[in-house]
Structure formats: structure tokens, C-alpha cells
N, C-alpha and C. Protein backbone atom coordinates (compact mmCIF):
# COMPACT_ATOMS: atom_id res chain seq x y z
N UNK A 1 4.68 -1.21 1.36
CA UNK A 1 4.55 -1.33 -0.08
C UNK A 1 3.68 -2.54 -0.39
N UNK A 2 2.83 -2.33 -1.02
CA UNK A 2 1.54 -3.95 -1.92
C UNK A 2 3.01 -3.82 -3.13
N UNK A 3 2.69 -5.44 -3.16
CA UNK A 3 3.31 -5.65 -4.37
C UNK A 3 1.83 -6.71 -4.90
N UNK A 4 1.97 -6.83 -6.60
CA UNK A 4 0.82 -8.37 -6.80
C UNK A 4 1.67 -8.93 -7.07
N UNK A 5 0.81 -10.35 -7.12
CA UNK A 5 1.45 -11.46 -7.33
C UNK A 5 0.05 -11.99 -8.43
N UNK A 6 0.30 -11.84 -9.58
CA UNK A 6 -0.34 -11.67 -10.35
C UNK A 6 -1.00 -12.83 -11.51
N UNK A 7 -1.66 -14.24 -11.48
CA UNK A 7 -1.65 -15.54 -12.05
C UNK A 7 -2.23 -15.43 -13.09
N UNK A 8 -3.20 -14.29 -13.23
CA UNK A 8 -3.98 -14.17 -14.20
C UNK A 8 -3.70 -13.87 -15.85
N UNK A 9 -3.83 -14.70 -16.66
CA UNK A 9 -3.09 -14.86 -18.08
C UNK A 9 -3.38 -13.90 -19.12
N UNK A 10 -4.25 -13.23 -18.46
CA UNK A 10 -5.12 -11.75 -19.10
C UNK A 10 -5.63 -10.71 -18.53
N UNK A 11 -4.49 -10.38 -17.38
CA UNK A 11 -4.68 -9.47 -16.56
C UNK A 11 -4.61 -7.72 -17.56
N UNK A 12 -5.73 -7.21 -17.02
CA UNK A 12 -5.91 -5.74 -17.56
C UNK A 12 -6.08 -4.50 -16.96
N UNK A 13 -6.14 -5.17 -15.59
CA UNK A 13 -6.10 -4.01 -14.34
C UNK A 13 -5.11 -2.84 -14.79
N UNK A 14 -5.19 -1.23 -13.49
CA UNK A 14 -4.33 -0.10 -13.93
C UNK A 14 -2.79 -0.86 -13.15
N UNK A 15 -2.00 0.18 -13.96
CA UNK A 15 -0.59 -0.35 -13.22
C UNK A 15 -0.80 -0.32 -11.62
N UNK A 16 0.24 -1.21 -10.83
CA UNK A 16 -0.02 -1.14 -9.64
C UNK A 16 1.52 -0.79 -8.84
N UNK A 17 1.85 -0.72 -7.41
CA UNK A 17 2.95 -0.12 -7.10
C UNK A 17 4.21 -1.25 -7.40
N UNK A 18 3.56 -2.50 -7.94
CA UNK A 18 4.91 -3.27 -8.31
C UNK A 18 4.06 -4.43 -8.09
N UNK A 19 4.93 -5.57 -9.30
CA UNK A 19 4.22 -6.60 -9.56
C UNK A 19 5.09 -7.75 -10.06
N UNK A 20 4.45 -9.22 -9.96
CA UNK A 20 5.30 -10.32 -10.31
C UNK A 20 4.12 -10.88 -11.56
N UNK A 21 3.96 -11.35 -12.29
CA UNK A 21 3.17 -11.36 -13.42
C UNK A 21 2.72 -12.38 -14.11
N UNK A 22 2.02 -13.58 -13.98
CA UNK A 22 2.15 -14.93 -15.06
C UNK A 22 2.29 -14.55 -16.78
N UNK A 23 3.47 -14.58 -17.37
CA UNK A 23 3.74 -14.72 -18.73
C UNK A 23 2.74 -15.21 -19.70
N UNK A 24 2.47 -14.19 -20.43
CA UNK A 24 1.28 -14.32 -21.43
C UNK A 24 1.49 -13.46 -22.33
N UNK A 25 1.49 -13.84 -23.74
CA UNK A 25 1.24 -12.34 -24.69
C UNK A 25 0.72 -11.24 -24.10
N UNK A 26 -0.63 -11.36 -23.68
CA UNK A 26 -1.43 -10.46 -23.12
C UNK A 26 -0.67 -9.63 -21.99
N UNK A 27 0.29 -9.79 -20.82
CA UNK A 27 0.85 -9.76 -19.46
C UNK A 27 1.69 -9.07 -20.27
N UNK A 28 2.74 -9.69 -20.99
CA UNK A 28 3.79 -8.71 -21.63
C UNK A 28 3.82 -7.74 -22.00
N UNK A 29 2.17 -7.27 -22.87
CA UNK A 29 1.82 -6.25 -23.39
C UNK A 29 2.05 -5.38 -22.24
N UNK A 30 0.85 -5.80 -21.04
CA UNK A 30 0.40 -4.84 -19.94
C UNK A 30 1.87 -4.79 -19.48
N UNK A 31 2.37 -5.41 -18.65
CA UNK A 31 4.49 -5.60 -18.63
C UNK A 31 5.10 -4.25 -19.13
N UNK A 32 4.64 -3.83 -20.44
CA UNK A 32 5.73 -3.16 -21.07
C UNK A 32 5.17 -1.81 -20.93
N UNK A 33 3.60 -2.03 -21.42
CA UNK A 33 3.07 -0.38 -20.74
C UNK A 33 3.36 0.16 -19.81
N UNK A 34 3.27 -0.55 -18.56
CA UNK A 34 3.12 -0.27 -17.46
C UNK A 34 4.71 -0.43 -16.39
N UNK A 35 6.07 -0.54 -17.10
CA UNK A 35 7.44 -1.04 -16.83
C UNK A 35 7.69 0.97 -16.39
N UNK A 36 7.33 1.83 -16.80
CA UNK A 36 7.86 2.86 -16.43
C UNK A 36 7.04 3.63 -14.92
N UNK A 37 5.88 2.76 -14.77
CA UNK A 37 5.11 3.53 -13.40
C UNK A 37 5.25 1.88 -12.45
N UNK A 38 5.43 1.15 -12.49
CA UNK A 38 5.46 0.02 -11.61
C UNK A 38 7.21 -0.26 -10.69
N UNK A 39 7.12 -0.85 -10.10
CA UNK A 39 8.44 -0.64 -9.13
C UNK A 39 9.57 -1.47 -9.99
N UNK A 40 10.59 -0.76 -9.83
CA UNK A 40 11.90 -1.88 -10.68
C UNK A 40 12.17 -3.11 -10.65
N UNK A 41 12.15 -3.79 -9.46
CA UNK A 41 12.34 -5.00 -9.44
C UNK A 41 10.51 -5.96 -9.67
N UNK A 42 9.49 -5.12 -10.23
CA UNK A 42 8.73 -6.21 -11.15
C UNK A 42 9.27 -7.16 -12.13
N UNK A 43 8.27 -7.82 -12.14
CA UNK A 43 8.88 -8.88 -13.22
C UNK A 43 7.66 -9.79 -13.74
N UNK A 44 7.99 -10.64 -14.47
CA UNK A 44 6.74 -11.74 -15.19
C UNK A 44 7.96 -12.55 -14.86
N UNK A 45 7.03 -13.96 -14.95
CA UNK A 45 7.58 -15.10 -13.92
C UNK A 45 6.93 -16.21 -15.25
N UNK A 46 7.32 -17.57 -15.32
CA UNK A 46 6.78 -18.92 -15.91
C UNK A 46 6.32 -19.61 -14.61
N UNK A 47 5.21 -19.80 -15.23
CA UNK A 47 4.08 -21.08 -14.57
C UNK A 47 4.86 -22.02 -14.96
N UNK A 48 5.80 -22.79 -15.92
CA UNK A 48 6.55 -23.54 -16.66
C UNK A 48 7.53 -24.36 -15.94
N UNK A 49 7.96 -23.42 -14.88
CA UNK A 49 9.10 -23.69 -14.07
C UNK A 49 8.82 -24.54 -12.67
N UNK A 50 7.44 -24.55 -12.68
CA UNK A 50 6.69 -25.35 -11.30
C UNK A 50 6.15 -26.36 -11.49
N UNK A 51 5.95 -27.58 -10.51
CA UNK A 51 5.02 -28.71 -10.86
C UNK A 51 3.82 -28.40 -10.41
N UNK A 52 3.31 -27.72 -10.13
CA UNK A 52 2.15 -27.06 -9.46
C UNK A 52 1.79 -25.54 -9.73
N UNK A 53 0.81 -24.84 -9.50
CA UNK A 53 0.70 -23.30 -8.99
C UNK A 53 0.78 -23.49 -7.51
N UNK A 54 0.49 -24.04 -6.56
CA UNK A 54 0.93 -23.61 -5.16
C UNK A 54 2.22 -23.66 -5.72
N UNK A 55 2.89 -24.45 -5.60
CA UNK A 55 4.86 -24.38 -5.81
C UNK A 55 4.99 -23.00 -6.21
N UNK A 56 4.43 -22.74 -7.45
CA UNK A 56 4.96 -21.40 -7.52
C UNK A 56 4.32 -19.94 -6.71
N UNK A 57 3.33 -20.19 -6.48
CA UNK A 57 2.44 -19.74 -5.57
C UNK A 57 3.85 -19.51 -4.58
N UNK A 58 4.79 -20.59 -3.71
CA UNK A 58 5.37 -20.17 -3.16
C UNK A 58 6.59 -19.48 -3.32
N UNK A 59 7.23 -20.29 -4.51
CA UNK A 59 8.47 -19.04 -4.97
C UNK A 59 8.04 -17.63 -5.28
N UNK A 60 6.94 -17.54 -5.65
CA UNK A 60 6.44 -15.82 -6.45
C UNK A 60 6.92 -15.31 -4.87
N UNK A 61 5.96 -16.07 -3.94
CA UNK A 61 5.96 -15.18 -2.68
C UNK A 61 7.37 -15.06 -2.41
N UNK A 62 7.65 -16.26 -1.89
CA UNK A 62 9.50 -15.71 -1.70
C UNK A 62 10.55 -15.15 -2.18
N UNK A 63 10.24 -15.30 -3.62
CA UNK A 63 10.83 -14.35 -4.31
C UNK A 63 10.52 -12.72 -4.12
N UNK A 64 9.35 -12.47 -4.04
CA UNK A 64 8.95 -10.34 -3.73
C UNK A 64 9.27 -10.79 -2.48
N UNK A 65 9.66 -11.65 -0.97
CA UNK A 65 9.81 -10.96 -0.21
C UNK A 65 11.44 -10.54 -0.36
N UNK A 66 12.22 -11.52 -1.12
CA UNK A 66 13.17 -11.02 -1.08
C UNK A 66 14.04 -9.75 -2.07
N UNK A 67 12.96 -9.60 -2.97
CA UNK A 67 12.82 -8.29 -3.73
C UNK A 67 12.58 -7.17 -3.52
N UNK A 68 11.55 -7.27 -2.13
CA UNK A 68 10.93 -6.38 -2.07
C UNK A 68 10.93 -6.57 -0.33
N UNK A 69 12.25 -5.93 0.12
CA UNK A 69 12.30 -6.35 1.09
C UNK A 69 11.15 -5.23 2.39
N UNK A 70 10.99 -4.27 2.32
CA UNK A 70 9.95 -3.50 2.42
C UNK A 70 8.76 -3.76 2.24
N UNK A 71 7.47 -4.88 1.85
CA UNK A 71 6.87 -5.17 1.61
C UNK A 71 5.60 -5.01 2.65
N UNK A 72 4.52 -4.67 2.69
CA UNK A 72 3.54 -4.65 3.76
C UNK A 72 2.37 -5.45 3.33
N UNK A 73 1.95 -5.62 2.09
CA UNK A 73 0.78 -6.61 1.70
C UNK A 73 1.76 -7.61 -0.05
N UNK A 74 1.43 -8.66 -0.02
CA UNK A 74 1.59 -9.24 -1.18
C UNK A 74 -0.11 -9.67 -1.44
N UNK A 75 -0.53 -8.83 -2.47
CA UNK A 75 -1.76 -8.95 -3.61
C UNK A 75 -1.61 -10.38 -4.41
N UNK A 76 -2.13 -11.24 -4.13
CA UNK A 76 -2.47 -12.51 -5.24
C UNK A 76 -3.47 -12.69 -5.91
N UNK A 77 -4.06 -12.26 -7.08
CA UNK A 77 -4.51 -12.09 -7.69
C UNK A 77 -5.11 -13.33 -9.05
N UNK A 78 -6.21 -13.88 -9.64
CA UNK A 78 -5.73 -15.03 -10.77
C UNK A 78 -5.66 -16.45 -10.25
N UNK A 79 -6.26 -16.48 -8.94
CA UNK A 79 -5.88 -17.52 -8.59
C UNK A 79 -7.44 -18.73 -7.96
N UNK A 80 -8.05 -19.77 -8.78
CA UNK A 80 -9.10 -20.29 -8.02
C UNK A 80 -9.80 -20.49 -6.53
N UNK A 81 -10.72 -20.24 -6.49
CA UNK A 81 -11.11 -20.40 -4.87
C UNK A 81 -10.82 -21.79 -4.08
N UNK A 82 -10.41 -22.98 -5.24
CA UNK A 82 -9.55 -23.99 -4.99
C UNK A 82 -8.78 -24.37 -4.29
N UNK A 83 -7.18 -23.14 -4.41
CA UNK A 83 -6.36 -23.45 -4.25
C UNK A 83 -6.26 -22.90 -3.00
N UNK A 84 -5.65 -23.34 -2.13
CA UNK A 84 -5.34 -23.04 -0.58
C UNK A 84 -4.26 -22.86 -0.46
N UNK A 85 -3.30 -22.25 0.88
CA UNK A 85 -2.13 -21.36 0.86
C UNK A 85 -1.57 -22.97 1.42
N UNK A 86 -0.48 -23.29 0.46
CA UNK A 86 0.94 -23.92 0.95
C UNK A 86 1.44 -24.09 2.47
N UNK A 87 1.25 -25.20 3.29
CA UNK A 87 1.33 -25.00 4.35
C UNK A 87 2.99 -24.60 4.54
N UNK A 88 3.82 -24.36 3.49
CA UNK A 88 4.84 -23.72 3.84
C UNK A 88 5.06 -22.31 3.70
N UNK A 89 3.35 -21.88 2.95
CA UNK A 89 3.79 -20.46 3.43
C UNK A 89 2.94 -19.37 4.51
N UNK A 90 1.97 -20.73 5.08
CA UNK A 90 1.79 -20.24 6.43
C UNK A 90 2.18 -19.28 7.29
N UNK A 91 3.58 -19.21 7.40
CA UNK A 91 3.96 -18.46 8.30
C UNK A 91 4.18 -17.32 8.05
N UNK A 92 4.26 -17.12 6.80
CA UNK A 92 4.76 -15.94 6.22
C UNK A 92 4.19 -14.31 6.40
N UNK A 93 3.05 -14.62 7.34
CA UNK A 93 2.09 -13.57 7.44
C UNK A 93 1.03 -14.06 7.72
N UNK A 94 -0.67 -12.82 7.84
CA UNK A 94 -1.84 -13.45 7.92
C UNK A 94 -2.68 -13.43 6.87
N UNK A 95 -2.86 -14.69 5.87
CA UNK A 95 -3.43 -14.63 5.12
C UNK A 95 -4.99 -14.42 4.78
N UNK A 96 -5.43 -13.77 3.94
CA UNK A 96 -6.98 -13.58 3.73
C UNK A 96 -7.27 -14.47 2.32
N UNK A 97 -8.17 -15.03 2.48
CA UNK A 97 -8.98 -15.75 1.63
C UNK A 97 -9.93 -14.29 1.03
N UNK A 98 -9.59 -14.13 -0.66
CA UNK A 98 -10.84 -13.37 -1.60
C UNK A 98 -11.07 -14.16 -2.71
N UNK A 99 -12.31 -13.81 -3.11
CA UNK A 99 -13.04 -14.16 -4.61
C UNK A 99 -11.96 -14.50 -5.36
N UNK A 100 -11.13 -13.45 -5.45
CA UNK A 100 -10.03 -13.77 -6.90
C UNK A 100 -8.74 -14.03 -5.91
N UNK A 101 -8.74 -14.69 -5.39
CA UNK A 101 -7.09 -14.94 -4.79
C UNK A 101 -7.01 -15.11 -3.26
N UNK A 102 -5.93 -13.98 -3.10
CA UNK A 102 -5.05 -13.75 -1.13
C UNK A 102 -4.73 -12.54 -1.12
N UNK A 103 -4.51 -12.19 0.01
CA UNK A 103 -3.91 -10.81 0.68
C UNK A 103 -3.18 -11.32 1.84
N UNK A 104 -1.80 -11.50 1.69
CA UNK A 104 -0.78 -11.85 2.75
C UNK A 104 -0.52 -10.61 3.16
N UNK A 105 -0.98 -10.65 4.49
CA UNK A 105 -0.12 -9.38 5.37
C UNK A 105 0.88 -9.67 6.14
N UNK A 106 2.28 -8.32 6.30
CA UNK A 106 2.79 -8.84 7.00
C UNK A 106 2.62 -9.04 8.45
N UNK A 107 3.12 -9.41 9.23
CA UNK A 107 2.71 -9.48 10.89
C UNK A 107 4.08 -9.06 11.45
């Protein structure tokens, strides 16, 4: 199963097989359209709750793995070519560096 992990504050992409979401008017909208074809345990998440985006960068992740315990790729999406993966979540898989984000696979 891909789940995203989704940072982007104006995300407009098609629904996807399940998703974690940065909270935005805009996200909520897409959230609510898209709550009947996306997997149940999606959700929108606060940037609010972190001192950082890696920090949350790492709860999002640990949170879908433990949501989504089936998981084969986590999609990160929204996220600067900046930011680099948390050396605590290293292990978690093999990560790919893209344009807009990561692709954690599992191993």
C-alpha cells in the first residue's frame, strides 16, 4: 500500500490510496472530497504541534507506519529540496531524494 505524507498547504492532486495531510482550508476541502475513495485511517495532521517539519516529518512517518501497518511506499510530498531525512528516520527504509519531497521504501 503507498500511503502520502502530504506538506503541501495547497495540495490539488487526484485522491490517492490513503493519506496524512498538512491542515489548510484548501487540504480540508480536498480531505472531505476525497474522505470516501482514500483509505480510513487518512487523516490531516498540524504543522502546529512540531518545533520543526523534520520533527514532524518524523511523527507523520511513524504515525502511517503504525496506521498503516501494511505499508510498502510512504509518498512525501510538499516538502523543500532543503530538508533532509531525520537521522532518526534513517532506518526506517530506503529513502529517495525527489524534486518535491521522498519516497521511503520499505526494505
Amino acid at each position: 500500500m503507498d500511503i502520502h505524507a502530504i506538506f503541501d498547504e495547497k495540495f490539488s492532486g487526484p485522491p490517492v490510496e490513503a493519506a496524512w495531510i498538512v491542515e489548510s482550508a484548501a487540504n480540508r476541502e480536498w480531505f472531505a472530497a476525497a474522505k470516501g475513495r482514500i483509505g480510513p485511517n487518512s487523516a490531516i495532521f498540524s504543522l502546529d504541534r512540531y518545533r520543526s517539519v523534520e520533527s514532524a516529518l518524523c511523527h507523520v512517518v511513524w504515525g502511517i507506519e503504525e496506521h498503516f501497518p501494511q505499508w510498502r511506499r510512504i509518498i512525501v510530498l510538499g516538502l523543500t529540496s532543503t530538508i533532509s531525512v531525520p537521522a532518526e528516520l534513517e532506518r526506517e527504509g530506503r529513502w529517495e531524494k525527489r524534486t518535491d519531497g521522498f519516497v521511503l521504501y520499505r526494505t
